[in-house]
C-alpha atoms as a PDB file:
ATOM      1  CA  UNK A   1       0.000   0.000   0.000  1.00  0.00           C
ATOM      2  CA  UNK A   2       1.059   3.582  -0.885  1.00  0.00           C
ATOM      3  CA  UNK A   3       1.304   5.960   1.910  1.00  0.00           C
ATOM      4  CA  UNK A   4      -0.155   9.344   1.301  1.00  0.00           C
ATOM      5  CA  UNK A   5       1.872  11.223   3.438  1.00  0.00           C
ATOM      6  CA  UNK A   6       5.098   9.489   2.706  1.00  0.00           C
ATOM      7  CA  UNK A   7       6.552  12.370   0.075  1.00  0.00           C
ATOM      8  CA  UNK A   8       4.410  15.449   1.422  1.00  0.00           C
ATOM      9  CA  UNK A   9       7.504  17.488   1.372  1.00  0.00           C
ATOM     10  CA  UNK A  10       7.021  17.710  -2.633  1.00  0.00           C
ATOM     11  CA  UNK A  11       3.535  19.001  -2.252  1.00  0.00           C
ATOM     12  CA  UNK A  12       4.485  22.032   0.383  1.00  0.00           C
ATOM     13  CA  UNK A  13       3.708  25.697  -0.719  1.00  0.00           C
ATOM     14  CA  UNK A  14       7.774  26.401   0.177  1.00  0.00           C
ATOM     15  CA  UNK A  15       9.249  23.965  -2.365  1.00  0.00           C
ATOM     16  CA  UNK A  16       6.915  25.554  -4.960  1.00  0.00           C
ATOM     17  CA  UNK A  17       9.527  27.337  -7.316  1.00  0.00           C
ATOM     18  CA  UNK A  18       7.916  30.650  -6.878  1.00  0.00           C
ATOM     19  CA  UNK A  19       8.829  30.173  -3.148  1.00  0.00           C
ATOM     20  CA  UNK A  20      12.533  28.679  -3.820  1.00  0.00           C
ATOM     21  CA  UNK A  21      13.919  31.839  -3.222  1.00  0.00           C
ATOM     22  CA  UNK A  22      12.514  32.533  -0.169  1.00  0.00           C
ATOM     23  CA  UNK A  23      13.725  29.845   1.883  1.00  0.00           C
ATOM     24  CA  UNK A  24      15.744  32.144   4.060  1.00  0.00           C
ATOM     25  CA  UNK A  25      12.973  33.168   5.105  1.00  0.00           C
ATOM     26  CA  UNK A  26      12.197  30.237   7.524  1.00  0.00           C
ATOM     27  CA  UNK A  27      15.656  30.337   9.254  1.00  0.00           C
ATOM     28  CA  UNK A  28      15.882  33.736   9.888  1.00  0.00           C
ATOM     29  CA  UNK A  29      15.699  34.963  13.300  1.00  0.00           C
ATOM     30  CA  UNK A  30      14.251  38.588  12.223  1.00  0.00           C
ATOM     31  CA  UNK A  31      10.486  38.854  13.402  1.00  0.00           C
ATOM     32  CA  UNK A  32       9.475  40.197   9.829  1.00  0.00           C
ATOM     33  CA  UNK A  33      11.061  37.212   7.627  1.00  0.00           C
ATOM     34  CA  UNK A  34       9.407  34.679  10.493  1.00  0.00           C
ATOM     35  CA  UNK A  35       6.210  36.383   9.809  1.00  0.00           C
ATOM     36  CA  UNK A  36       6.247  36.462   6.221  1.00  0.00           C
ATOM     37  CA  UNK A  37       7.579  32.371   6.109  1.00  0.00           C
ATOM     38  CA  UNK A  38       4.466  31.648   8.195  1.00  0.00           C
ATOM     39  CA  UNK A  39       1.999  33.282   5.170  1.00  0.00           C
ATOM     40  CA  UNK A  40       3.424  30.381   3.127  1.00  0.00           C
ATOM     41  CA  UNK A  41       3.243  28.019   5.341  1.00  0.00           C
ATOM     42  CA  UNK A  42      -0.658  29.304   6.164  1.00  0.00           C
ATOM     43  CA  UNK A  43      -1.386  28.709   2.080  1.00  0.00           C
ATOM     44  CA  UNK A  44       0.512  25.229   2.609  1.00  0.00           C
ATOM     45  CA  UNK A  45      -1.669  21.899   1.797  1.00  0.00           C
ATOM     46  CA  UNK A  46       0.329  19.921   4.000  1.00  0.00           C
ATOM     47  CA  UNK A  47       1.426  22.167   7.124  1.00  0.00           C
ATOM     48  CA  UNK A  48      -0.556  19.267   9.291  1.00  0.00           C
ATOM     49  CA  UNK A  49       2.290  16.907   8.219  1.00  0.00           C
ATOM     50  CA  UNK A  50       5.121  19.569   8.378  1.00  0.00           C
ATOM     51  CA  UNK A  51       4.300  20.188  12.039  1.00  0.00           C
ATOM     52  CA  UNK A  52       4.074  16.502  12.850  1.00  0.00           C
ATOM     53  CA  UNK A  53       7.505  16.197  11.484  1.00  0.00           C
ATOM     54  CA  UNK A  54       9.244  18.906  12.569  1.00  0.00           C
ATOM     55  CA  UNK A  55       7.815  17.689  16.504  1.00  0.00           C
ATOM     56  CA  UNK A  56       8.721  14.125  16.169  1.00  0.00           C
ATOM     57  CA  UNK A  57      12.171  15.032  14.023  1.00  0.00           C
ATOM     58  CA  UNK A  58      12.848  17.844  16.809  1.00  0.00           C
ATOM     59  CA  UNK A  59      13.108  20.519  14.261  1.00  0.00           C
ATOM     60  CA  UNK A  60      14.162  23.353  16.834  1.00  0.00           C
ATOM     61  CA  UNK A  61      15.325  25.852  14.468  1.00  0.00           C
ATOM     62  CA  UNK A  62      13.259  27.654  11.666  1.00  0.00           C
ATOM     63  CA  UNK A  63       9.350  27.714  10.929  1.00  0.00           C
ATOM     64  CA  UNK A  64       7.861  25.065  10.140  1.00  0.00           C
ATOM     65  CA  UNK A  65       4.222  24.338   9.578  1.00  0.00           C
ATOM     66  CA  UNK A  66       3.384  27.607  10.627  1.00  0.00           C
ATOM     67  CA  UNK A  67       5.283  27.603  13.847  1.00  0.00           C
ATOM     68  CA  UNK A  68       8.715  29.016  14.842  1.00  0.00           C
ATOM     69  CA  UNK A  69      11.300  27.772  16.771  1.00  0.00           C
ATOM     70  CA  UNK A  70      10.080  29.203  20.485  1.00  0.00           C
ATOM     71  CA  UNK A  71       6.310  28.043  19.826  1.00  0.00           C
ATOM     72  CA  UNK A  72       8.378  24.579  18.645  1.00  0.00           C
ATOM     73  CA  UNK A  73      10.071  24.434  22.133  1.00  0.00           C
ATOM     74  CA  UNK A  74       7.239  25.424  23.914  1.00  0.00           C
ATOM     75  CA  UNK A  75       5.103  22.612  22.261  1.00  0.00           C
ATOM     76  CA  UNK A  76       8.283  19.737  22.779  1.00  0.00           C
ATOM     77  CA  UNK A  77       8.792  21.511  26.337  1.00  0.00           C
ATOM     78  CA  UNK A  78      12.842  22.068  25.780  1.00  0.00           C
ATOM     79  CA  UNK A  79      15.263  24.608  25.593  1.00  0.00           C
ATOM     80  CA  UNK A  80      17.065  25.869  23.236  1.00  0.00           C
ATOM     81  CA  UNK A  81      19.637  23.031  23.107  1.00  0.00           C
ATOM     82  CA  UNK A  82      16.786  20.873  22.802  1.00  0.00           C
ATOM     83  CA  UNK A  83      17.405  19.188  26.541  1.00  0.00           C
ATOM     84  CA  UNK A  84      14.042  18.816  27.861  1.00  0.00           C
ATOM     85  CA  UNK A  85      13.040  21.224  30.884  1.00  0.00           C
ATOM     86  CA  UNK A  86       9.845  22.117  33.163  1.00  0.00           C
ATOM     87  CA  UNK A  87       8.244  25.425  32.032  1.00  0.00           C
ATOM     88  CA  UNK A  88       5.341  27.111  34.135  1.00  0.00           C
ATOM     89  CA  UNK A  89       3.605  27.242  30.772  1.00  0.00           C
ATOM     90  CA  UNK A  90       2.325  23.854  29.274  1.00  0.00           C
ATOM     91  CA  UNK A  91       1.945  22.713  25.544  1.00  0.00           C
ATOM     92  CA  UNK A  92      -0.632  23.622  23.788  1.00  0.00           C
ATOM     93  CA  UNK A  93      -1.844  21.742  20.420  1.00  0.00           C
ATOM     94  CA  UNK A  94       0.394  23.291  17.731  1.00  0.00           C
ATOM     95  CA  UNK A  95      -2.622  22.287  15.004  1.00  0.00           C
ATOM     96  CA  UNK A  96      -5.527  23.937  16.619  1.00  0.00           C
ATOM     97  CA  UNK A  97      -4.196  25.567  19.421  1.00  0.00           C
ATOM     98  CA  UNK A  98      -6.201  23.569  22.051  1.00  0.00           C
ATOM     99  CA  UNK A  99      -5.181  24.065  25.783  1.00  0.00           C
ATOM    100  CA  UNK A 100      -3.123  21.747  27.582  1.00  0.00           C
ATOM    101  CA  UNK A 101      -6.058  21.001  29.520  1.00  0.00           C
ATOM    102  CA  UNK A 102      -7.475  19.386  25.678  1.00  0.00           C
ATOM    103  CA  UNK A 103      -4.232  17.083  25.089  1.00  0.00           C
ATOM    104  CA  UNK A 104      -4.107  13.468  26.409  1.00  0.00           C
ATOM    105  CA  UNK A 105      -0.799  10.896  26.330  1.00  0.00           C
ATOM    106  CA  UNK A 106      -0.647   7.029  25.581  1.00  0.00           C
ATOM    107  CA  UNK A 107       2.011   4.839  24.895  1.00  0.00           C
ATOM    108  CA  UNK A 108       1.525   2.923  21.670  1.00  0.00           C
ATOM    109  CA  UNK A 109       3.874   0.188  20.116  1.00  0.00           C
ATOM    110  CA  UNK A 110       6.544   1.607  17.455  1.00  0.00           C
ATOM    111  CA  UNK A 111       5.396   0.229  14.121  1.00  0.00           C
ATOM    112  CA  UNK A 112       9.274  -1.611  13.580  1.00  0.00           C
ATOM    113  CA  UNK A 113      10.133  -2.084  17.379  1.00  0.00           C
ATOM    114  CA  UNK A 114      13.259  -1.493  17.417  1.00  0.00           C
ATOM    115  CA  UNK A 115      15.436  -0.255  20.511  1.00  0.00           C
ATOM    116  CA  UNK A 116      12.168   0.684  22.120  1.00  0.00           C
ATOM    117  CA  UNK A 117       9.834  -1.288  22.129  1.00  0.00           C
ATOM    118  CA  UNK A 118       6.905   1.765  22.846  1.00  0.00           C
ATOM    119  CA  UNK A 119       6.385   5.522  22.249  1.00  0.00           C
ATOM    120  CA  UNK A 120       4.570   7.898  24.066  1.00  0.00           C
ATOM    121  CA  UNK A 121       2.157  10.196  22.438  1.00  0.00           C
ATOM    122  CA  UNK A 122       0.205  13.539  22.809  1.00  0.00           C
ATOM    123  CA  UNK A 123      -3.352  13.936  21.255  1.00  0.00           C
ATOM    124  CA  UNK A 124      -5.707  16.442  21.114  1.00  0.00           C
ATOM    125  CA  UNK A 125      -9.343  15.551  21.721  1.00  0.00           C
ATOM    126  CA  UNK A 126     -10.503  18.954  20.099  1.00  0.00           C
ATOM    127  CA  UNK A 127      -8.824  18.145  17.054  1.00  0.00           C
ATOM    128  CA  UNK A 128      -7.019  14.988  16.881  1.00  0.00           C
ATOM    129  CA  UNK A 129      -3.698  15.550  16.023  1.00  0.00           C
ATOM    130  CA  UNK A 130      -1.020  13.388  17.149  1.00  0.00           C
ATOM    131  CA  UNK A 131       2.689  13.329  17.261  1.00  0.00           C
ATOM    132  CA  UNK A 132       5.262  11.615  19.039  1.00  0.00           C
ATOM    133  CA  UNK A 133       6.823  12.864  22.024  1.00  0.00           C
ATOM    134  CA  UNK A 134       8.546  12.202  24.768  1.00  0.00           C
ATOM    135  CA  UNK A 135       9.158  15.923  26.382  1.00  0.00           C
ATOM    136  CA  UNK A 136       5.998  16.684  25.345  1.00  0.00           C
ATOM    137  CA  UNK A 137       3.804  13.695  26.813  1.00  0.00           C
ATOM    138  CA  UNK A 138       6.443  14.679  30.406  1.00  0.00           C
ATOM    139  CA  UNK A 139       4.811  17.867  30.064  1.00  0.00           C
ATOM    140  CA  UNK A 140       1.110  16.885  29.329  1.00  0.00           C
ATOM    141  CA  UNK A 141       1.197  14.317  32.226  1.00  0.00           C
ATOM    142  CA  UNK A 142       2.934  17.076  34.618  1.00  0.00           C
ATOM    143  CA  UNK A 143      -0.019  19.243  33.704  1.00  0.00           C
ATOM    144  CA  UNK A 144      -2.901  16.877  34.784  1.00  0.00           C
ATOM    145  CA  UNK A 145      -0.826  15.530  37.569  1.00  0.00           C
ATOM    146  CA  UNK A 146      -0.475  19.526  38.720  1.00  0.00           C
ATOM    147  CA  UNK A 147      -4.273  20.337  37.902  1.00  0.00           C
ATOM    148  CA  UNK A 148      -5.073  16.963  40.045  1.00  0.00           C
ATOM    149  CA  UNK A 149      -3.409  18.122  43.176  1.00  0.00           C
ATOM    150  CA  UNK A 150      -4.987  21.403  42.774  1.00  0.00           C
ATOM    151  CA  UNK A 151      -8.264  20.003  42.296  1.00  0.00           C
ATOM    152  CA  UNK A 152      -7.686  17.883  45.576  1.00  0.00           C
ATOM    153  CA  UNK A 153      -6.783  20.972  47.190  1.00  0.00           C
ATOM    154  CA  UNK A 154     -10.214  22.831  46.406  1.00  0.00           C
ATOM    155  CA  UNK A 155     -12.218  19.924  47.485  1.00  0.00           C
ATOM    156  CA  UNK A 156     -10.399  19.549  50.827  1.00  0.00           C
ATOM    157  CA  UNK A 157     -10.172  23.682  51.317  1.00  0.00           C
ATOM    158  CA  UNK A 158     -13.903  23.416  51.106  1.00  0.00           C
ATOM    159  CA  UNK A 159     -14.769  20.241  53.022  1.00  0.00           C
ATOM    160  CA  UNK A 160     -12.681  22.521  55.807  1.00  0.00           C
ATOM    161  CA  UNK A 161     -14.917  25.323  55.251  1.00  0.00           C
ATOM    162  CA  UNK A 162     -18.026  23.936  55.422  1.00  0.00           C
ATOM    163  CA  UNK A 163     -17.114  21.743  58.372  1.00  0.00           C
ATOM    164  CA  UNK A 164     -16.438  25.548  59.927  1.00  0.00           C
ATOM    165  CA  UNK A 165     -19.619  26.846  58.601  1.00  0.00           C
ATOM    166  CA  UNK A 166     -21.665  23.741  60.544  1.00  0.00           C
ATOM    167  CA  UNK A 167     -19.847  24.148  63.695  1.00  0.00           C
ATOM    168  CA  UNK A 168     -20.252  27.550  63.767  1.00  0.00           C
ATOM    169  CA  UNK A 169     -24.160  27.008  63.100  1.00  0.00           C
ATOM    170  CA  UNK A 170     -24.413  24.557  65.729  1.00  0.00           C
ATOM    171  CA  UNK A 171     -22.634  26.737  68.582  1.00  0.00           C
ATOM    172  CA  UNK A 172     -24.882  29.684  67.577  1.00  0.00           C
ATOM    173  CA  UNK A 173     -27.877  27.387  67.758  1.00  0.00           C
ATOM    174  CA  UNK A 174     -26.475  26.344  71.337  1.00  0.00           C
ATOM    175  CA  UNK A 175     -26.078  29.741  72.195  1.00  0.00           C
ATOM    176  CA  UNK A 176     -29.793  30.486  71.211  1.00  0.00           C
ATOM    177  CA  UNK A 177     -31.489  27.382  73.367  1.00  0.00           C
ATOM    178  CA  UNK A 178     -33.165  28.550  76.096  1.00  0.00           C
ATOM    179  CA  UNK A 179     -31.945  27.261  79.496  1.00  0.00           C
END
């Protein structure tokens, strides 16, 4: 069976020839030329496939698939060595732009096996891309595991509350008995 997206490189808007000589464009650190690379890549049929591979390739440097190199980071959650590192902000989809809060991990098996036997994954339930990640499934889980303890948190801060509120009631109704 043919695979669709095996030569999508041939089919994106920047290896067009009217777009040959404006490849510069996407590894240029000037805001402008980042900018103007992403209105290609916006036009692009397959920027769904150029983002996928620029995550799971960890294509740090440049735009690709309508993202530059910090959003790239942010997404794979490492610096700009590419060593992986805690941020106070999470990943976000880099397809639709979905919250952390909207992006799930799971280890699947690697199609050849290989070394590893598994991968780990991010997906976004609002849109359902994938793409393969270590950092960014770290990240993802640190997230939920974060929003979990918070959540615990709440619930306990107002069991304590309301446990106040009813003892309160009940030694104001004590107060109020006549003797």
């Amino acid at each position: 069976m043919i695979d669709p997206f095996e030569h999508w490189q041939e089919q994106a808007a920047c290896a067009k020839p009217a777009n040959r000589d404006k490849i510069e464009l996407f590894f240029s650190n000037k805001k402008a030329d980042q900018r103007a690379a992403k209105d290609i890549c916006w036009t692009c049929p397959v920027m769904t496939q150029c983002i996928k591979s620029a995550l799971e390739n960890k294509h740090i440097e440049g735009v690709w698939g309508g993202l530059d190199s910090r959003q790239i980071r942010r997404t794979l959650s490492v610096n700009w060595d590419g060593q992986e590192i805690r941020r106070k902000r999470f990943p976000k989809c880099p397809s639709c732009d979905a919250r952390t809060l909207d992006l799930i991990t799971k280890t699947v098996e690697r199609p050849n096996g290989g070394r590893w036997a598994t991968m780990r994954v991010v997906e976004c339930t609002d849109c359902g891309f994938e793409w393969q990640s270590r950092t960014s499934a770290n990240a993802v889980d640190a997230y939920h595991a974060q929003r979990a303890e918070r959540m615990i948190r709440a619930e306990k801060d107002i069991a304590k509350k309301r446990a106040a509120s009813r003892r309160k009631k009940a030694a104001s109704a004590k107060k109020s008995e006549p003797k």
